[in-house]
Protein backbone atom coordinates (compact mmCIF):
# COMPACT_ATOMS: atom_id res chain seq x y z
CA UNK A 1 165.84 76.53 -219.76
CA UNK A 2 165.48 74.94 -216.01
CA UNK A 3 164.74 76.60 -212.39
CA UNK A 4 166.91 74.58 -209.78
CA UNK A 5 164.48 73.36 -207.02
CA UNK A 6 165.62 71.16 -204.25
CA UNK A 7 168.48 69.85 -206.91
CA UNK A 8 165.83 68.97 -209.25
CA UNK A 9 166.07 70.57 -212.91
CA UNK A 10 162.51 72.03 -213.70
CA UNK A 11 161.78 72.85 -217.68
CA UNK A 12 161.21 76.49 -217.46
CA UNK A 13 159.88 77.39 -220.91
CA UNK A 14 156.59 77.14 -222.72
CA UNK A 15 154.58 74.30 -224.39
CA UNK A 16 156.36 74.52 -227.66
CA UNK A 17 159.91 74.69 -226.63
CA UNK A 18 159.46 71.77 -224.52
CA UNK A 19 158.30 69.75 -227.15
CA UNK A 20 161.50 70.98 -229.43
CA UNK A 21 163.85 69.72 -226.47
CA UNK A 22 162.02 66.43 -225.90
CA UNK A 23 162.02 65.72 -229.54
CA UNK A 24 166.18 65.98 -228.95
CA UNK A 25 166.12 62.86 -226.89
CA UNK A 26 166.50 59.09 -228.05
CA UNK A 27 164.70 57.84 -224.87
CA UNK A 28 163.10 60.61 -222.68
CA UNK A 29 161.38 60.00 -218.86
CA UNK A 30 158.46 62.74 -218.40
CA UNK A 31 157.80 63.21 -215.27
CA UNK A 32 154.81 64.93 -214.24
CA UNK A 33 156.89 67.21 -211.64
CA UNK A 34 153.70 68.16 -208.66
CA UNK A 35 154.79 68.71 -204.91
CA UNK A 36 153.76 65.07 -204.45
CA UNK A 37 155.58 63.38 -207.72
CA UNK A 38 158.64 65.63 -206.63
CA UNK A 39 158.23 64.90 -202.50
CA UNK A 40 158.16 61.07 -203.66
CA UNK A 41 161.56 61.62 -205.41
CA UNK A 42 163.30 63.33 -201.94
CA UNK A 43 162.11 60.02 -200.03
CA UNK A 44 163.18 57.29 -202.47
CA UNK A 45 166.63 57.09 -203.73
CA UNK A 46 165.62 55.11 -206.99
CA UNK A 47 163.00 57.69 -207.82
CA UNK A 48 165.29 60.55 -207.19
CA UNK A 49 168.07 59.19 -209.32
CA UNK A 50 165.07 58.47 -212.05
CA UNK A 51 163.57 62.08 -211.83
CA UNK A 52 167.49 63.65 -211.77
CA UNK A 53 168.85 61.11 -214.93
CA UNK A 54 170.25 62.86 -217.92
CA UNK A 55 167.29 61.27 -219.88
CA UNK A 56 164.25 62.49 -217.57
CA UNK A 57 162.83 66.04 -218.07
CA UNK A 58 160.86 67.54 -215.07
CA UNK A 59 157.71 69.55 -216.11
CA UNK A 60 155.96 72.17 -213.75
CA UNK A 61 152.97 70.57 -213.49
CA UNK A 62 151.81 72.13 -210.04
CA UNK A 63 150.97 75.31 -208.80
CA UNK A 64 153.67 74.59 -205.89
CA UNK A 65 156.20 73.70 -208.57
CA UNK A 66 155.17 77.25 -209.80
CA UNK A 67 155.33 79.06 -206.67
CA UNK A 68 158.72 77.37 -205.74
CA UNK A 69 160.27 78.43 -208.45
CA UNK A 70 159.47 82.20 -208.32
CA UNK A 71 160.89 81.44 -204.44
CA UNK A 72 164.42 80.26 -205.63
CA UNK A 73 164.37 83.10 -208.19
CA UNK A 74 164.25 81.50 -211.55
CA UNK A 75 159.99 81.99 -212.43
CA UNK A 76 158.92 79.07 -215.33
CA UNK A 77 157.48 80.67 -217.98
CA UNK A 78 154.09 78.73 -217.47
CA UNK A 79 152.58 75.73 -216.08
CA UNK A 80 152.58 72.82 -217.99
CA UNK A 81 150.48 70.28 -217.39
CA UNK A 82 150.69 66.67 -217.76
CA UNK A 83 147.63 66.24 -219.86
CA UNK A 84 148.08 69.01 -221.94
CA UNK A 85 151.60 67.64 -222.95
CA UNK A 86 150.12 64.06 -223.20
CA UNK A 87 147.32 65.51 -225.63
CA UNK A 88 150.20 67.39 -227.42
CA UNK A 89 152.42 64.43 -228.02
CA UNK A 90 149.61 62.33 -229.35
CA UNK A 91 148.02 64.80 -231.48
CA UNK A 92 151.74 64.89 -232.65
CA UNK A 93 151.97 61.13 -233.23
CA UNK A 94 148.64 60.97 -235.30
CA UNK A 95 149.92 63.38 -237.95
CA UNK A 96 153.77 61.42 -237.76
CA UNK A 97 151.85 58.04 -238.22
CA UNK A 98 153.45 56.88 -234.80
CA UNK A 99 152.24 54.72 -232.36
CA UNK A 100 151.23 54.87 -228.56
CA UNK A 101 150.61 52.79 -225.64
CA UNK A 102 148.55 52.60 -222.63
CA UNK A 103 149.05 51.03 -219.23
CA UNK A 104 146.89 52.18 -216.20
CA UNK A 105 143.54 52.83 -214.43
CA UNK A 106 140.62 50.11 -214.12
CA UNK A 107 139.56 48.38 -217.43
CA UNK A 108 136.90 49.99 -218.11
CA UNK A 109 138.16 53.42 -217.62
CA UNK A 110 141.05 52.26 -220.20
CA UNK A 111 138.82 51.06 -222.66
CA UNK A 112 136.47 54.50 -222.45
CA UNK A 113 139.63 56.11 -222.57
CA UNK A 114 140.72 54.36 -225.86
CA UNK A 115 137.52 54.78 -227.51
CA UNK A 116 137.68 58.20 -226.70
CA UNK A 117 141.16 58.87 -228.01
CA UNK A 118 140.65 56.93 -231.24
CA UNK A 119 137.17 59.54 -231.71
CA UNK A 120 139.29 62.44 -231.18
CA UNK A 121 142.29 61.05 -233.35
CA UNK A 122 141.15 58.86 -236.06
CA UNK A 123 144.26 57.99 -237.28
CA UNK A 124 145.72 57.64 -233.92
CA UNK A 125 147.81 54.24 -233.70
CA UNK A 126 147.31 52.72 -230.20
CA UNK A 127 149.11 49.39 -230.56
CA UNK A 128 149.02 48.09 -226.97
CA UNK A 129 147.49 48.85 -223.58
CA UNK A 130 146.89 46.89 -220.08
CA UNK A 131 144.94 47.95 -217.05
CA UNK A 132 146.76 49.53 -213.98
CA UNK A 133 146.24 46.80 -211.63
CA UNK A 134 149.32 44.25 -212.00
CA UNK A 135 151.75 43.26 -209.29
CA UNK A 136 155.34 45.58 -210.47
CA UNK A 137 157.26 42.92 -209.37
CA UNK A 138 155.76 40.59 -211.77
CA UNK A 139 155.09 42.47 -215.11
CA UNK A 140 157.44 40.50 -217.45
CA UNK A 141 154.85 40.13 -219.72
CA UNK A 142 153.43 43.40 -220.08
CA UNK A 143 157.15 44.54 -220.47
CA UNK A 144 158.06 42.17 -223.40
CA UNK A 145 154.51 43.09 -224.68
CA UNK A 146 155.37 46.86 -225.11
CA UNK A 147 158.96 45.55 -226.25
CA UNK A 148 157.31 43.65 -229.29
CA UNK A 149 154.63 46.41 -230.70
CA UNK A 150 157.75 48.94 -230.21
CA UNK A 151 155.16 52.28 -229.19
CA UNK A 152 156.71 55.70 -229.94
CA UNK A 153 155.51 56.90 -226.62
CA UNK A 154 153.86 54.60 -223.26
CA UNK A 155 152.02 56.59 -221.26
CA UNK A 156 151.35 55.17 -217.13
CA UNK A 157 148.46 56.11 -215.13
CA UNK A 158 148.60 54.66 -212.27
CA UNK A 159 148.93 57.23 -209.61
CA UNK A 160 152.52 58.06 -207.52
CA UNK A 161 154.63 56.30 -206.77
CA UNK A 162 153.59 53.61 -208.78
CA UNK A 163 154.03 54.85 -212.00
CA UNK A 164 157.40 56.33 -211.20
CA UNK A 165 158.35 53.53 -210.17
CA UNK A 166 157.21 51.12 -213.22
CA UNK A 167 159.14 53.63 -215.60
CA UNK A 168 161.80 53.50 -213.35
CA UNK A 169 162.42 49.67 -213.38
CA UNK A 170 161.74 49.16 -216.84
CA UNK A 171 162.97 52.21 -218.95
CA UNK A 172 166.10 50.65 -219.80
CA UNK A 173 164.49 47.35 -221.17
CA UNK A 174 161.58 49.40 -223.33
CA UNK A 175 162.39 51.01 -227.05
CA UNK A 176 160.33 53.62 -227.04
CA UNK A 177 161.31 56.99 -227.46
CA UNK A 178 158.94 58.55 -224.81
CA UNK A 179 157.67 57.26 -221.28
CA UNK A 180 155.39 59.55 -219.07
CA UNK A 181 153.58 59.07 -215.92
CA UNK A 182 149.78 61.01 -216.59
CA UNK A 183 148.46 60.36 -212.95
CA UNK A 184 144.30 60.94 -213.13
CA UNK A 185 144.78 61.78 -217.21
CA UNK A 186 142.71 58.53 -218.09
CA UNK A 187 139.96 59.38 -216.52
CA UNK A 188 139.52 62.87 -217.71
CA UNK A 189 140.15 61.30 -221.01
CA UNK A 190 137.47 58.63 -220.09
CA UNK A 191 135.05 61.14 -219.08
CA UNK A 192 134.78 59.93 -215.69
CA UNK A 193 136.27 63.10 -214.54
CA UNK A 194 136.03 66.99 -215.95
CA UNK A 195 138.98 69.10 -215.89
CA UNK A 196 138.56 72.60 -214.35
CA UNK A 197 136.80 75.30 -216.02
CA UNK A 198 139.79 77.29 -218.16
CA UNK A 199 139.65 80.07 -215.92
CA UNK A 200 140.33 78.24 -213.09
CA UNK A 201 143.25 76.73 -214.78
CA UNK A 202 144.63 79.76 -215.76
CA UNK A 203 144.14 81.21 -212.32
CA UNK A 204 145.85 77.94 -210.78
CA UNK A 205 142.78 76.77 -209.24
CA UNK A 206 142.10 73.38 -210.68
CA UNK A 207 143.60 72.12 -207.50
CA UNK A 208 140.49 73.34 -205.57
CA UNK A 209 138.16 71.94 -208.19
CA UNK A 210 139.51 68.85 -208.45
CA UNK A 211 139.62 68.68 -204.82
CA UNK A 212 135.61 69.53 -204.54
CA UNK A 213 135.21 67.20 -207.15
CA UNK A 214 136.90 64.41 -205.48
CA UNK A 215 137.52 64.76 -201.83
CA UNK A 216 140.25 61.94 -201.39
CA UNK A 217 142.41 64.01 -202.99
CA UNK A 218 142.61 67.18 -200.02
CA UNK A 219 145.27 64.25 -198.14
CA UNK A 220 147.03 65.39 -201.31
CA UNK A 221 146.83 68.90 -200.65
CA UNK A 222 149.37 68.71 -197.96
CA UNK A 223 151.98 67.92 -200.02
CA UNK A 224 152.30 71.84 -201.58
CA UNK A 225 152.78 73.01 -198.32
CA UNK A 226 155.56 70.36 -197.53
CA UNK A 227 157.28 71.18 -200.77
CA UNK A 228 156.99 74.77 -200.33
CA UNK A 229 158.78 74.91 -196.93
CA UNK A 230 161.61 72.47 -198.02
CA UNK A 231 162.20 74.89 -200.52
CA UNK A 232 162.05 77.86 -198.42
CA UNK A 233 164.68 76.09 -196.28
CA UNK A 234 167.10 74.72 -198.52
CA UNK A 235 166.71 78.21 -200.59
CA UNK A 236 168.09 80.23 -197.16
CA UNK A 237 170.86 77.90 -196.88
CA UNK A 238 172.14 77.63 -200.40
């Protein structure tokens, strides 16, 4: 069920079995496990003890996640990606009559992103949401906010580290059964930003197109490599 990567536990199976073993959980951290979500984790000691808890579950949401996992010998069965499992979970929480909540990205992108859900899922309870741009150390408020609507699932865009980190600080305070970092998902979901034509995500492309697309991200693109070579390394001495 997980390939070992750098001491990190990486889900290894397909979309539906990872929803059957996150359903399992009373509290369950997502994390949206790129080179650059995982890299952040092997620098910081509170993100790394976040991203290895016995209530986090690491998906392969990277084609280096994918490639470093054939390299230790233990393939995933597919690349899951954070959106996908983010569309999955609320599509799920529409037909359960359970309720989500939103924290990330500018205001406006939020509130195109809300409109947008609420088109695609009608019946879609989003009790809560607040924009991405809050101080971490001071965010008492939105805490105790999410803490009184009581959300089945929060879901952070705000980019890493800074949404590991919020889920990190404050997923022992919140009662909600799932919390998952969803990076860029917002604006896809917004419309400010298209995904990658399907073939390029089933080819393990939408790197590059996202990259064309938006050109801040190619600092980014170093991060595979990085990952990649730690893992080639720590593989040869293990």
């Amino acid at each position: 069920m997980f390939s070992r990567i750098l001491n990190y536990k990486i889900f290894n199976g397909n979309m539906r079995s990872l929803l059957d073993y996150i359903d399992r959980f009373d509290k369950v951290n997502i994390v949206s496990g790129n080179p650059q979500v995982l890299n952040s984790g092997l620098k910081n000691e509170k993100l790394f003890k976040s991203f290895t808890d016995s209530n986090a579950v690491i998906i392969p949401d990277g084609i280096g996640t994918v490639i470093c996992s054939k390299i230790v010998g233990e393939p995933v069965e597919e690349k899951i990606a954070g959106i996908e499992l983010m569309d999955n979970v609320i599509k799920q929480c529409e037909l359960d009559g359970k309720s989500i909540y939103l924290i990330g990205a500018k205001q406006e992108i939020l509130d195109n992103c809300i409109v947008n859900l609420r088109e695609k899922y009608p019946k879609l309870d989003i009790v809560g949401s607040h924009n991405g741009y809050f101080d971490l150390k001071k965010c008492d408020e939105i805490v105790q906010d999410i803490i009184k609507k009581e959300p089945y699932a929060v879901f952070v865009a705000m980019g890493c580290p800074r949404q590991e980190l919020f889920i990190a600080d404050n997923i022992d305070r919140l009662n909600c059964k799932i919390l998952m970092g969803v990076g860029g998902s917002f604006d896809v979901i917004a419309g400010k930003v298209n995904r990658a034509p399907k073939w390029m995500i089933k080819m393990g492309l939408e790197w590059l197109y996202r990259t064309v697309k938006e050109p801040f991200r190619i600092k980014r693109l170093g991060e595979i490599p990085v990952f990649i070579i730690k893992t080639l390394i720590y593989n040869k001495k293990s």
